[in-house]
C-alpha atoms as a PDB file:
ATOM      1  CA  UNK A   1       0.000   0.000   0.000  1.00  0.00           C
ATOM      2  CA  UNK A   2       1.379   3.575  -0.866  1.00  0.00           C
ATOM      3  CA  UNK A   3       0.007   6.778  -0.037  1.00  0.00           C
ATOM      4  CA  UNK A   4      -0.805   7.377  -3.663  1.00  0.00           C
ATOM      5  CA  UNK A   5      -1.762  11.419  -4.278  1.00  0.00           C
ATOM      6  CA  UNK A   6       0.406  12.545  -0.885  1.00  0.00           C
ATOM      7  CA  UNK A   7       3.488  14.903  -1.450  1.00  0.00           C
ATOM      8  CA  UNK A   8       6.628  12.807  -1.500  1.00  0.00           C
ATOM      9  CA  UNK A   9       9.703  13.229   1.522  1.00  0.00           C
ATOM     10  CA  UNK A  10      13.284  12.361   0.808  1.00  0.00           C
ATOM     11  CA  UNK A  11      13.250   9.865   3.594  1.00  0.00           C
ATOM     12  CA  UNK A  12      14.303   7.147   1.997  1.00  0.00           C
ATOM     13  CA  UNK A  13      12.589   3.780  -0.049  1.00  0.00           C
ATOM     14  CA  UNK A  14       9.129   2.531   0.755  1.00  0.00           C
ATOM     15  CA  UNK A  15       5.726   4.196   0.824  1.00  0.00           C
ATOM     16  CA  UNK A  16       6.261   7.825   0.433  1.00  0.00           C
ATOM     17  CA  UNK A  17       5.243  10.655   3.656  1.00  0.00           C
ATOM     18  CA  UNK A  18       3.880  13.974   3.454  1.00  0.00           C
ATOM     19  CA  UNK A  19       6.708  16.672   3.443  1.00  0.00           C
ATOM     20  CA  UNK A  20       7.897  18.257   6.828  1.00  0.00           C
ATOM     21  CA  UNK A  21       5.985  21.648   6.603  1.00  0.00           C
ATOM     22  CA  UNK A  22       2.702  20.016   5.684  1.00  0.00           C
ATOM     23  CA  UNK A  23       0.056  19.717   7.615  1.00  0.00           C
ATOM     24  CA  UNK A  24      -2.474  16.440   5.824  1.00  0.00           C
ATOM     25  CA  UNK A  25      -4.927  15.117   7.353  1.00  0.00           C
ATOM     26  CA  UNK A  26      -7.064  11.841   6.078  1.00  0.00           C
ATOM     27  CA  UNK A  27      -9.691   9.517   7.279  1.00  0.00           C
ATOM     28  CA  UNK A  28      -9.379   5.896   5.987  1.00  0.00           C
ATOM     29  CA  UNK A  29     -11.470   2.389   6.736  1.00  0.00           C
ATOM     30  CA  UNK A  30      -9.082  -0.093   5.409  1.00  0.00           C
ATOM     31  CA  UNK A  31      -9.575  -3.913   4.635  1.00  0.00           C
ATOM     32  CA  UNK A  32      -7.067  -6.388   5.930  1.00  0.00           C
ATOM     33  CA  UNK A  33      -4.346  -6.123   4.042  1.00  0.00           C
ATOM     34  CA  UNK A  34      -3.626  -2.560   4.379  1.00  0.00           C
ATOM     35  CA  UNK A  35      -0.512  -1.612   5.564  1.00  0.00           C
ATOM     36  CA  UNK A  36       2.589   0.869   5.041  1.00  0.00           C
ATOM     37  CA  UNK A  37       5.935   0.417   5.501  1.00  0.00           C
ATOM     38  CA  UNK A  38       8.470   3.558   6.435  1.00  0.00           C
ATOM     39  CA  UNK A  39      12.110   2.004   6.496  1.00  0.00           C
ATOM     40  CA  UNK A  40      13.370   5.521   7.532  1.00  0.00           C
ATOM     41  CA  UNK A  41      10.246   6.683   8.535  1.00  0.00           C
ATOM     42  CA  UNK A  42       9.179   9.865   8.332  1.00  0.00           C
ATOM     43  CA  UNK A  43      10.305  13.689   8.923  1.00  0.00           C
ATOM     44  CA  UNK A  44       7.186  14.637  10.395  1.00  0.00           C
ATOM     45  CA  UNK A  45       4.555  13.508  13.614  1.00  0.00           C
ATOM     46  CA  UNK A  46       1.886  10.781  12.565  1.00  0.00           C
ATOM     47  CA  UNK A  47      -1.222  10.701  14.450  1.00  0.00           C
ATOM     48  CA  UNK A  48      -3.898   8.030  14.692  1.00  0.00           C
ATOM     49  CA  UNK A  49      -6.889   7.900  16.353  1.00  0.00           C
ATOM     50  CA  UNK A  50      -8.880   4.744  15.859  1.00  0.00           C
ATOM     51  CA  UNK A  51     -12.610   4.634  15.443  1.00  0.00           C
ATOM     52  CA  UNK A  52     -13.031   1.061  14.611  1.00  0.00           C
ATOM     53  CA  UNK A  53     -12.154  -2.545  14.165  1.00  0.00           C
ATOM     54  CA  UNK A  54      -7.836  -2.667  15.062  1.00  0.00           C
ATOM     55  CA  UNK A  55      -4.648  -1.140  14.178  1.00  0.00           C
ATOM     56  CA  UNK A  56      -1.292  -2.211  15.052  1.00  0.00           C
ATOM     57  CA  UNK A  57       1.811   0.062  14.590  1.00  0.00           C
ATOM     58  CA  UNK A  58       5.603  -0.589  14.891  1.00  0.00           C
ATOM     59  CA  UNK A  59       7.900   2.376  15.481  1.00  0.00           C
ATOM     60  CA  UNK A  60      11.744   1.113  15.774  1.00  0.00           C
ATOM     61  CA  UNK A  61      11.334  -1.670  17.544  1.00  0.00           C
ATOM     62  CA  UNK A  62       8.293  -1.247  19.720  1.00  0.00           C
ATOM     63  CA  UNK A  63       4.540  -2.564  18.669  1.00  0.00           C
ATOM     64  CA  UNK A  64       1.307  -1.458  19.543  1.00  0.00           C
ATOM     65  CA  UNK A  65      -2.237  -1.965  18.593  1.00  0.00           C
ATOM     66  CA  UNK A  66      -4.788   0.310  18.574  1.00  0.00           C
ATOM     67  CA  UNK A  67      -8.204  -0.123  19.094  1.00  0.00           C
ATOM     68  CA  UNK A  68     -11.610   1.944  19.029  1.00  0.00           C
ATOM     69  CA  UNK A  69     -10.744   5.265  21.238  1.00  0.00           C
ATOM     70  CA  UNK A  70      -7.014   4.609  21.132  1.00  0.00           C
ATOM     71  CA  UNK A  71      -4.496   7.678  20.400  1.00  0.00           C
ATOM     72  CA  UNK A  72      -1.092   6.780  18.468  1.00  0.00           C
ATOM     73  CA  UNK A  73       1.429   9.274  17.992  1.00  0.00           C
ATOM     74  CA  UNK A  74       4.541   8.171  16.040  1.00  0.00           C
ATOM     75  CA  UNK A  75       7.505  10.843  16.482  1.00  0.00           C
ATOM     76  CA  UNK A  76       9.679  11.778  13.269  1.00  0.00           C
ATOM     77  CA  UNK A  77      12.861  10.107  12.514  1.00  0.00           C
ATOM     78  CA  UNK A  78      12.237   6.121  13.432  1.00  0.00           C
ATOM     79  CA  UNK A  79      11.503   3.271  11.067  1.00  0.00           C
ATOM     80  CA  UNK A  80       7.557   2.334  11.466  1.00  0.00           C
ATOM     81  CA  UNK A  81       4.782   0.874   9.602  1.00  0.00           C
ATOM     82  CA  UNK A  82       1.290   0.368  10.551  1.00  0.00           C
ATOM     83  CA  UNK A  83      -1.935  -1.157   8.939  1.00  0.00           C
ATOM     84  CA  UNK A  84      -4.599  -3.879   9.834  1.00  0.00           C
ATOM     85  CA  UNK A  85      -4.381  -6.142  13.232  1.00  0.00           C
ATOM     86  CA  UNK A  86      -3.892  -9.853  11.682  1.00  0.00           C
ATOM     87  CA  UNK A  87      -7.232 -11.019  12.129  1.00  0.00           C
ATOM     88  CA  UNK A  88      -9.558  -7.778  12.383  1.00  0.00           C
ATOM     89  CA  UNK A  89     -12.064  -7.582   9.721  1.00  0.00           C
ATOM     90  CA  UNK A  90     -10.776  -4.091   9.163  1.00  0.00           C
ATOM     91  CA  UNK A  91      -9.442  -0.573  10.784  1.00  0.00           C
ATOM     92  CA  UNK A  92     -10.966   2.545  10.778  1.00  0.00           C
ATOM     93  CA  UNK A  93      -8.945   5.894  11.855  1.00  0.00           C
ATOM     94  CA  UNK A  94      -8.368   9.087  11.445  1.00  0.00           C
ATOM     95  CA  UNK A  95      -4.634   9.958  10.835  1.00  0.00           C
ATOM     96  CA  UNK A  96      -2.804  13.876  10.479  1.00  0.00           C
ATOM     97  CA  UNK A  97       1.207  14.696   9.593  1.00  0.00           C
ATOM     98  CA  UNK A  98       2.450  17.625  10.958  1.00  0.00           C
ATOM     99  CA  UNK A  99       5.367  19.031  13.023  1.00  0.00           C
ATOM    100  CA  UNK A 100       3.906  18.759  16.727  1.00  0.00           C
ATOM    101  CA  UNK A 101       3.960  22.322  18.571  1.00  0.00           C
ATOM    102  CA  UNK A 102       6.238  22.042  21.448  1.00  0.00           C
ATOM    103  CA  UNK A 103       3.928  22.197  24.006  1.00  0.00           C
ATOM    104  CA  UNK A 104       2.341  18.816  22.867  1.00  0.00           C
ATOM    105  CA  UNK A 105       5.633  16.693  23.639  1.00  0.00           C
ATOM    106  CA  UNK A 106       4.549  17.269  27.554  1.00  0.00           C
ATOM    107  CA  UNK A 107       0.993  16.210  27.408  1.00  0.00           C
ATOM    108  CA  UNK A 108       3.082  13.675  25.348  1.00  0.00           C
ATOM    109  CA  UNK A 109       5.040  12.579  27.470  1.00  0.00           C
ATOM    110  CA  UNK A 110       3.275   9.919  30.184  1.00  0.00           C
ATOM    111  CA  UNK A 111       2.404   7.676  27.192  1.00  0.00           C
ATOM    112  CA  UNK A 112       6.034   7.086  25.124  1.00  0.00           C
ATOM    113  CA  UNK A 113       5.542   3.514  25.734  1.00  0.00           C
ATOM    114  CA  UNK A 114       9.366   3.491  23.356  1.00  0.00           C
ATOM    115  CA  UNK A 115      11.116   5.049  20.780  1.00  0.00           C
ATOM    116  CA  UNK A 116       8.795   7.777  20.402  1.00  0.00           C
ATOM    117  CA  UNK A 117       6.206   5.679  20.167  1.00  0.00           C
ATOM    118  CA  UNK A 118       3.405   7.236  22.201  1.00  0.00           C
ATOM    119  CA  UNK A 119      -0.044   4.915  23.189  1.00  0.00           C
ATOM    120  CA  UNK A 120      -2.672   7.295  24.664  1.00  0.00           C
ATOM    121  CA  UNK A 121      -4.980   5.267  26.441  1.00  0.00           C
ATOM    122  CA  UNK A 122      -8.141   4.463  27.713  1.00  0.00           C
ATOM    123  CA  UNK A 123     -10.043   7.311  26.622  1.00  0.00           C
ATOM    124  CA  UNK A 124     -13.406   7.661  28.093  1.00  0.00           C
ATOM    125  CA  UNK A 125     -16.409   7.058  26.132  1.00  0.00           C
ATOM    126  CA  UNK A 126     -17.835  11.108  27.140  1.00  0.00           C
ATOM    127  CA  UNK A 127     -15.194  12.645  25.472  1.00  0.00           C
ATOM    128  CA  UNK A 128     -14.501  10.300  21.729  1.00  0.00           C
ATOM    129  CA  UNK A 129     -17.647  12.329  20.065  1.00  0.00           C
ATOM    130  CA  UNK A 130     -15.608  15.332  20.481  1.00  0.00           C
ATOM    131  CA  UNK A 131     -11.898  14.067  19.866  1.00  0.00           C
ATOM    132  CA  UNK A 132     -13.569  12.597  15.898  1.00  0.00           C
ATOM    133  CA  UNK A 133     -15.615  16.033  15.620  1.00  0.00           C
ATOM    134  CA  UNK A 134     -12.173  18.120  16.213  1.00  0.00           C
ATOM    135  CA  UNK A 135     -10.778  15.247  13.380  1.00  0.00           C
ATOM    136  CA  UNK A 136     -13.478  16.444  11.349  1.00  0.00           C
ATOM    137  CA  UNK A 137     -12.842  19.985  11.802  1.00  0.00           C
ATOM    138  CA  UNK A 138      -9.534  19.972  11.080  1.00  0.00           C
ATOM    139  CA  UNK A 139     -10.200  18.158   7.445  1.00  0.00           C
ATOM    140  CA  UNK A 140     -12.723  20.863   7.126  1.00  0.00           C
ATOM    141  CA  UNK A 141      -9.920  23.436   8.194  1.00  0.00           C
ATOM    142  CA  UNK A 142      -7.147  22.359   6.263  1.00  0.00           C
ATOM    143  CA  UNK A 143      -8.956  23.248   3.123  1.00  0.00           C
ATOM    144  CA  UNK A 144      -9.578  26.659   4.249  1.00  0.00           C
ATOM    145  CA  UNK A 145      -8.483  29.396   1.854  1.00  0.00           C
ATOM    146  CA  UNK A 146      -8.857  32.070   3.936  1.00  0.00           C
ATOM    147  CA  UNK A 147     -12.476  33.522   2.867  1.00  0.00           C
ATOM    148  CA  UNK A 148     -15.855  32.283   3.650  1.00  0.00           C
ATOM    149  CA  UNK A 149     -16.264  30.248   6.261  1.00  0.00           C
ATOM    150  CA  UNK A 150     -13.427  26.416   6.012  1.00  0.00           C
ATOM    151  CA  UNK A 151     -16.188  24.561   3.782  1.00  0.00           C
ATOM    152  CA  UNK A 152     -17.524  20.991   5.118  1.00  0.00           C
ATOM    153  CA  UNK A 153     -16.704  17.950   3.497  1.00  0.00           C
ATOM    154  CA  UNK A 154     -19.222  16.737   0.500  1.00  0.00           C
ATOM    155  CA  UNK A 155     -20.660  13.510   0.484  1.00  0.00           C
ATOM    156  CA  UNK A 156     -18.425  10.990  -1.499  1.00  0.00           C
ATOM    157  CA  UNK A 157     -15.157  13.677  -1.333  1.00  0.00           C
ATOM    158  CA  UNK A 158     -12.043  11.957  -1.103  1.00  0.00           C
ATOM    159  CA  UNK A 159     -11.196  12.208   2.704  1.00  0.00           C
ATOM    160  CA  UNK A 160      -7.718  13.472   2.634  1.00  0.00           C
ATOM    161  CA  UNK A 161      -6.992  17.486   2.910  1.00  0.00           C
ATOM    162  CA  UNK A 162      -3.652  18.739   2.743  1.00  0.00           C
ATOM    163  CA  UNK A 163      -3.534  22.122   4.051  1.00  0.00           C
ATOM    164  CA  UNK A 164      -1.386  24.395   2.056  1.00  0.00           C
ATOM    165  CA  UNK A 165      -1.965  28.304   3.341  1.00  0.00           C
ATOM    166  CA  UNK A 166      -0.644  29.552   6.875  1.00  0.00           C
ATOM    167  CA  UNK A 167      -4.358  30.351   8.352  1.00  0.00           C
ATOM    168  CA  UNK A 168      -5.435  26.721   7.018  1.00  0.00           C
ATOM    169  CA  UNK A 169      -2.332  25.103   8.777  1.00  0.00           C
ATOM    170  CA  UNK A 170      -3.071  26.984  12.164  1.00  0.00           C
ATOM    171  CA  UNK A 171      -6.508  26.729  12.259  1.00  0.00           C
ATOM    172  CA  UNK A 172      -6.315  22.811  11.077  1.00  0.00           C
ATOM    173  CA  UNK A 173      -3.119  22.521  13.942  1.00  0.00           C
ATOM    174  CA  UNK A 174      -5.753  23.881  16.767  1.00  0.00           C
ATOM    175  CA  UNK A 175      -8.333  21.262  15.833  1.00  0.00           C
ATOM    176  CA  UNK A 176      -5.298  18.542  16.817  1.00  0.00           C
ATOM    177  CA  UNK A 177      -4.058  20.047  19.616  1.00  0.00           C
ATOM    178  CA  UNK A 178      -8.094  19.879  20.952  1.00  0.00           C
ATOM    179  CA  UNK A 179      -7.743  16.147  20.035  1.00  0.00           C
ATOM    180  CA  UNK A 180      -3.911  15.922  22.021  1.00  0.00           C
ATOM    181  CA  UNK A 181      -5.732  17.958  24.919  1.00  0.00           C
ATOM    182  CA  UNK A 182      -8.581  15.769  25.048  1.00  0.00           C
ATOM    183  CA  UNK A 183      -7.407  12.688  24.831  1.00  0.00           C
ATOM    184  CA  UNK A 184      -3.776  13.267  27.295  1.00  0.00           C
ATOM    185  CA  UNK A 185      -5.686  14.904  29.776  1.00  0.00           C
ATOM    186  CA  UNK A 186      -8.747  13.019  30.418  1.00  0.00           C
ATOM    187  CA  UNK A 187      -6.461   9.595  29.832  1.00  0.00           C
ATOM    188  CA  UNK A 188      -3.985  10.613  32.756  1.00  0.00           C
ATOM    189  CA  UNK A 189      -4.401   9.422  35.907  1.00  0.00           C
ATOM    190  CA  UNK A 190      -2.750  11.524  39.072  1.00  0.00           C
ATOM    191  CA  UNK A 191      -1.633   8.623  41.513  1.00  0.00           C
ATOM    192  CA  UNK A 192      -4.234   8.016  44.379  1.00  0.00           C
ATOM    193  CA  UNK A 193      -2.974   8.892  47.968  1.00  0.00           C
ATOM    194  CA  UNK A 194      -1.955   5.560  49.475  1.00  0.00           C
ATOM    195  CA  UNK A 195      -5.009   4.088  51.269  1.00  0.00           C
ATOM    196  CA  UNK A 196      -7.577   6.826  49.716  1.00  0.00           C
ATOM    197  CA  UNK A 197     -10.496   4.547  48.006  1.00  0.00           C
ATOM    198  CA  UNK A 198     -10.501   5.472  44.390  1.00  0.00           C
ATOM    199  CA  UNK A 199     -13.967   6.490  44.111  1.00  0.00           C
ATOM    200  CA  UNK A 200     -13.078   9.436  46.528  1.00  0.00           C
ATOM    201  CA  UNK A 201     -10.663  10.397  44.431  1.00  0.00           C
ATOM    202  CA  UNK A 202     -12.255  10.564  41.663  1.00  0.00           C
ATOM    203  CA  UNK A 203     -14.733  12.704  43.674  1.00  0.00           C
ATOM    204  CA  UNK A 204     -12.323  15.281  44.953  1.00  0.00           C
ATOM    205  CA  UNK A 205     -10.969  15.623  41.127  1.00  0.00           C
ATOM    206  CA  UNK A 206     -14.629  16.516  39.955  1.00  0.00           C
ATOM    207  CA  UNK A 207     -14.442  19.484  43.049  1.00  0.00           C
ATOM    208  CA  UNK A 208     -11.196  20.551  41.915  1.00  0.00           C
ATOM    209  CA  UNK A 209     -11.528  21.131  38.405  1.00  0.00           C
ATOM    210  CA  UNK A 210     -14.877  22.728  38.438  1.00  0.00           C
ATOM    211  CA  UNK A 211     -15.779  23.855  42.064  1.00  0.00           C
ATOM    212  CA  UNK A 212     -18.128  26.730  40.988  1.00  0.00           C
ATOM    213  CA  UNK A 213     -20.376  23.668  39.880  1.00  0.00           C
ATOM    214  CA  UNK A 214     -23.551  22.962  41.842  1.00  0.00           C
ATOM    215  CA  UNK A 215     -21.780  19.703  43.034  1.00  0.00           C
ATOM    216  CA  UNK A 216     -24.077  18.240  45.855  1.00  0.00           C
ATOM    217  CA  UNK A 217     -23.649  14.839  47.799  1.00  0.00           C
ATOM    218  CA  UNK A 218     -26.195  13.251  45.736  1.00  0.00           C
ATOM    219  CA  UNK A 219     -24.848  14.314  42.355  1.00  0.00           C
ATOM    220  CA  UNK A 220     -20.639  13.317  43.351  1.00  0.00           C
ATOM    221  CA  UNK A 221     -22.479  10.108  44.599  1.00  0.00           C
ATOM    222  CA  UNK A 222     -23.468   9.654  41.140  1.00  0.00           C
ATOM    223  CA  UNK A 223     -20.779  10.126  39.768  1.00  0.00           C
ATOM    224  CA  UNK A 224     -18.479   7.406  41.066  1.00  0.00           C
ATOM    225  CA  UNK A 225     -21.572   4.930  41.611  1.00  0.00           C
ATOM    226  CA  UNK A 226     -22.459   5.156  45.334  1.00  0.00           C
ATOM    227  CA  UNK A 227     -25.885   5.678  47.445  1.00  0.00           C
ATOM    228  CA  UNK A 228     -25.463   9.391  48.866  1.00  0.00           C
ATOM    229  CA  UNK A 229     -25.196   8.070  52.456  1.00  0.00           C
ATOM    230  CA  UNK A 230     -22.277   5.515  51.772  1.00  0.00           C
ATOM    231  CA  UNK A 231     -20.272   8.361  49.528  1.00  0.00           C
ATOM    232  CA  UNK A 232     -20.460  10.572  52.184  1.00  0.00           C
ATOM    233  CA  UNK A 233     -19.836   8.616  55.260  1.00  0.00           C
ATOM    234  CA  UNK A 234     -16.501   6.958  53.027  1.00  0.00           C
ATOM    235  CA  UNK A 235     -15.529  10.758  51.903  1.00  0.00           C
ATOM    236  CA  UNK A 236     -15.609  11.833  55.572  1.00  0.00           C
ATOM    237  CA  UNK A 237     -13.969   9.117  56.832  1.00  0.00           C
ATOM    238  CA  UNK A 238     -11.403   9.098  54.273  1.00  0.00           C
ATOM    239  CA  UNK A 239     -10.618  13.179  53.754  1.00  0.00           C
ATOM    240  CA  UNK A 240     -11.817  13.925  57.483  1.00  0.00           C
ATOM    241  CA  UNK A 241     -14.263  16.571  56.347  1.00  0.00           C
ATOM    242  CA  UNK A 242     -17.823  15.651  54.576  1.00  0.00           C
ATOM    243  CA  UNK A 243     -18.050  16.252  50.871  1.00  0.00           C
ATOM    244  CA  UNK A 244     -19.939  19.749  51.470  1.00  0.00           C
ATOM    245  CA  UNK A 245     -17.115  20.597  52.986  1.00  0.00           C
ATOM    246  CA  UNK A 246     -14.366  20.278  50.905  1.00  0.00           C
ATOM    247  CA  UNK A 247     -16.485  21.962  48.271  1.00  0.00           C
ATOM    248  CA  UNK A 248     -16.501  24.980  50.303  1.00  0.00           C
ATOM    249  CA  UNK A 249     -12.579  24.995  50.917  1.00  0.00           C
ATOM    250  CA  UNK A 250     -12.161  24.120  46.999  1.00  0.00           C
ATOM    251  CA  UNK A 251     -14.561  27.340  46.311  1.00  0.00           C
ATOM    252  CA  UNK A 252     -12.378  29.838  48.117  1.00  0.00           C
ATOM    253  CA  UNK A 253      -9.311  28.471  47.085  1.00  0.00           C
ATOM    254  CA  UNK A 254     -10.367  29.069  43.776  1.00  0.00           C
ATOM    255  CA  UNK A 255     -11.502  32.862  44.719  1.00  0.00           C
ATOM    256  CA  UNK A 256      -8.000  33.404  46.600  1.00  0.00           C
ATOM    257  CA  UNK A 257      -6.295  32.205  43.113  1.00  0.00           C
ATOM    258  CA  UNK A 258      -9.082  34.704  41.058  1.00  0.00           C
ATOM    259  CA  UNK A 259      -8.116  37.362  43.672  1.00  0.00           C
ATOM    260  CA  UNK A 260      -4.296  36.931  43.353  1.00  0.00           C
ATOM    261  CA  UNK A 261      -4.542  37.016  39.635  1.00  0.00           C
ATOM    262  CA  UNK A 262      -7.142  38.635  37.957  1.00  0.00           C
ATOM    263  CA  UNK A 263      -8.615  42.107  38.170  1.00  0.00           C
ATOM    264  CA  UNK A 264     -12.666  41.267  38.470  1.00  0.00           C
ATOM    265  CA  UNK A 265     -14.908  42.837  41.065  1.00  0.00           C
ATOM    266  CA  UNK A 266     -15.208  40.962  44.618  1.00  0.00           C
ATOM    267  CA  UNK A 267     -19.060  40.341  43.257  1.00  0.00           C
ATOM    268  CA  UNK A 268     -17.831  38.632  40.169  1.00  0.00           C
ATOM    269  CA  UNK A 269     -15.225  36.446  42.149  1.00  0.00           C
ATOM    270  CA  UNK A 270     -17.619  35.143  44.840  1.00  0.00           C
ATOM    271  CA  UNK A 271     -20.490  34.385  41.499  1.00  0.00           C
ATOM    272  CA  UNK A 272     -17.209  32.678  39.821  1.00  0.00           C
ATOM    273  CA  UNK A 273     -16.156  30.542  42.609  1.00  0.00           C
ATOM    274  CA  UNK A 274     -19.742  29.349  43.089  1.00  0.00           C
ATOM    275  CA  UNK A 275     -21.133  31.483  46.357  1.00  0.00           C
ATOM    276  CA  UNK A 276     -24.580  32.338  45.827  1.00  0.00           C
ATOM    277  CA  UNK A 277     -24.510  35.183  48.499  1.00  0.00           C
ATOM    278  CA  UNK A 278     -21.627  37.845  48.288  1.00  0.00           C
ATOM    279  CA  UNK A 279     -22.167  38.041  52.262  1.00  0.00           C
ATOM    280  CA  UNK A 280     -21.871  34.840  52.657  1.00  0.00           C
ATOM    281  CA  UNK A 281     -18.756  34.732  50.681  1.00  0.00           C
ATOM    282  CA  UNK A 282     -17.271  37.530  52.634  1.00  0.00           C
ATOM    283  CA  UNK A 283     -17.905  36.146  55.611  1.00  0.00           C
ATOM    284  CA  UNK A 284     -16.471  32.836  54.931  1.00  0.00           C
ATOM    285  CA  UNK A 285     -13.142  34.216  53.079  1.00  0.00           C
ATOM    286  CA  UNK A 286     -12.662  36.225  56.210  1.00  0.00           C
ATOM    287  CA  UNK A 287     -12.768  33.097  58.133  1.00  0.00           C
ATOM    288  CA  UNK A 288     -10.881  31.046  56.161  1.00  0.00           C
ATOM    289  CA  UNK A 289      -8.144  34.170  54.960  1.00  0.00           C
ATOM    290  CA  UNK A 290      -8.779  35.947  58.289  1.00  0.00           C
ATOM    291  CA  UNK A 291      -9.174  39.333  56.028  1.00  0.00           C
ATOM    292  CA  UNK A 292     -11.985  40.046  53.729  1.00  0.00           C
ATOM    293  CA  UNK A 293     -11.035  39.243  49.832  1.00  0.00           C
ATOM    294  CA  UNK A 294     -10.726  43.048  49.087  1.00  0.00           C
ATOM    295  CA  UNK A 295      -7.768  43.428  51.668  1.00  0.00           C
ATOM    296  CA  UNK A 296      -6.607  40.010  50.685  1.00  0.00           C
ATOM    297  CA  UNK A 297      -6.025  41.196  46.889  1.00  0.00           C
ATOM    298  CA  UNK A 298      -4.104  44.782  48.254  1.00  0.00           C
ATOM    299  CA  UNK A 299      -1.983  42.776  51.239  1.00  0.00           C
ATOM    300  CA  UNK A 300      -3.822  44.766  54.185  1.00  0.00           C
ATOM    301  CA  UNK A 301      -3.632  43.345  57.609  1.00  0.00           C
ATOM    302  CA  UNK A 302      -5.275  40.393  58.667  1.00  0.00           C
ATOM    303  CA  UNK A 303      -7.936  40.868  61.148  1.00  0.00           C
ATOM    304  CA  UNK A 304      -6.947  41.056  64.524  1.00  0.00           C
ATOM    305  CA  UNK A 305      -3.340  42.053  63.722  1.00  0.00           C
END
């Protein structure tokens, strides 16, 4: 199999690879039988993401497969090849060659299972409908000429874009780095504190990243699979404060960050950090700060002092 239509690099013998400075981006179902062989590989990134039936890929000397949900990022420079899993009926993916922007190599970086070889796994079902709708955006985007609105792909249109203007490379690059985001950051896993139950971990994550959201026991019970009564007797027990709780000290950490760093109204902090009441938000930053957020954001005195 050769990537028949696809801008030819100097790499070396075997099925060519889009130039360095290109960004192409393709979405193929393939038979058994596919597959592509890079004895020099390639002098840009690959990506795959897989949307059906199996993969496997061999960068250097490491192997992976790749299934539905799997991310598979081959770096520049190795010797790899890739097509159908012996024995799958076939594999479905979406695949983009670019130069990866810098910043990706770190979201990158927990998965290099190898050689550059990089296996971003599991990804949760919430989040694949949005990882293949950035893939479709940026196939939309790379065709982009810089007028109108980046047209949508027509029925029956070959599935392959290479995106040849600076605005269509960007704007097709953002879509991926969406897809990098997505996928690195809702695959990694921060190691549980020894002896904390999982499921109040997972709870504690939910408060941190969003704990302006009308999180209540019933709804963080829900969310790792638990009656209300046992999540919140196991939180306590385990954190040694109820759920409730720890929202509120997540809530005004949050404020003290939007205090340190931003420039917006006490009002707009306390509605941003999830306090209903501005008194009531007063009154508990004082008690928790031991000076009211306005004196906390110039450095005044704490109370009593």
């Amino acid at each position: 199999m050769s990537a028949d239509g696809l801008p030819e690099t100097a790499a070396g013998p075997g099925d060519p690879a889009p130039s360095p400075g290109l960004v192409v981006v393709g979405h193929y179902d393939q038979p058994p039988g596919y597959r592509v062989e890079r004895p020099r590989g390639a002098d840009s990134w690959l990506f795959t993401w897989t949307t059906g039936g199996h993969g496997r890929l061999r960068h250097g000397s490491t192997r992976a497969r790749a299934g539905a949900g799997d991310l598979v990022v081959l770096a520049p420079g190795v010797p790899h090849g890739y097509g159908v899993q012996q024995g799958a009926l076939h594999w479905e993916f979406w695949w983009a060659h670019c130069q990866a922007r810098p910043t990706w190599r770190s979201w990158l970086r927990p998965y290099d299972v190898g050689e550059g070889l990089y296996v971003v796994t599991p990804t949760p079902d919430a989040v694949r409908g949005r990882v293949e709708a950035a893939f479709r955006r940026m196939l939309a985007d790379a065709r982009w000429t810089g007028t109108d609105a980046p047209p949508a792909p027509a029925p029956g249109e070959e599935p392959v874009a290479v995106a040849h203007g600076t605005a269509a490379r960007e704007l097709a690059l953002c879509s991926l780095e969406e897809v990098v985001l997505l996928t690195a950051g809702t695959a990694r896993t921060a190691p549980a504190r020894p002896g904390v139950d999982p499921r109040v971990g997972r709870a504690q994550a939910l408060i941190d990243a969003d704990p302006a959201a009308p999180h209540t026991v019933r709804s963080l019970a829900e969310h790792v699979a638990l009656s209300p009564s046992r999540f919140a007797h196991l939180f306590t027990g385990q954190v040694g404060r109820s759920p409730m709780r720890e929202l509120r000290e997540a809530r005004l950490r949050h404020a003290a960050r939007l205090l340190e760093t931003t420039g917006l109204s006490v009002d707009r902090v306390a509605a941003a950090s999830g306090f209903a009441s501005p008194y009531h938000f007063n009154r508990a930053f004082r008690e928790r700060y031991g000076r009211p957020p306005g004196a906390y954001r110039s450095g005044g005195p704490m109370v009593g002092m």
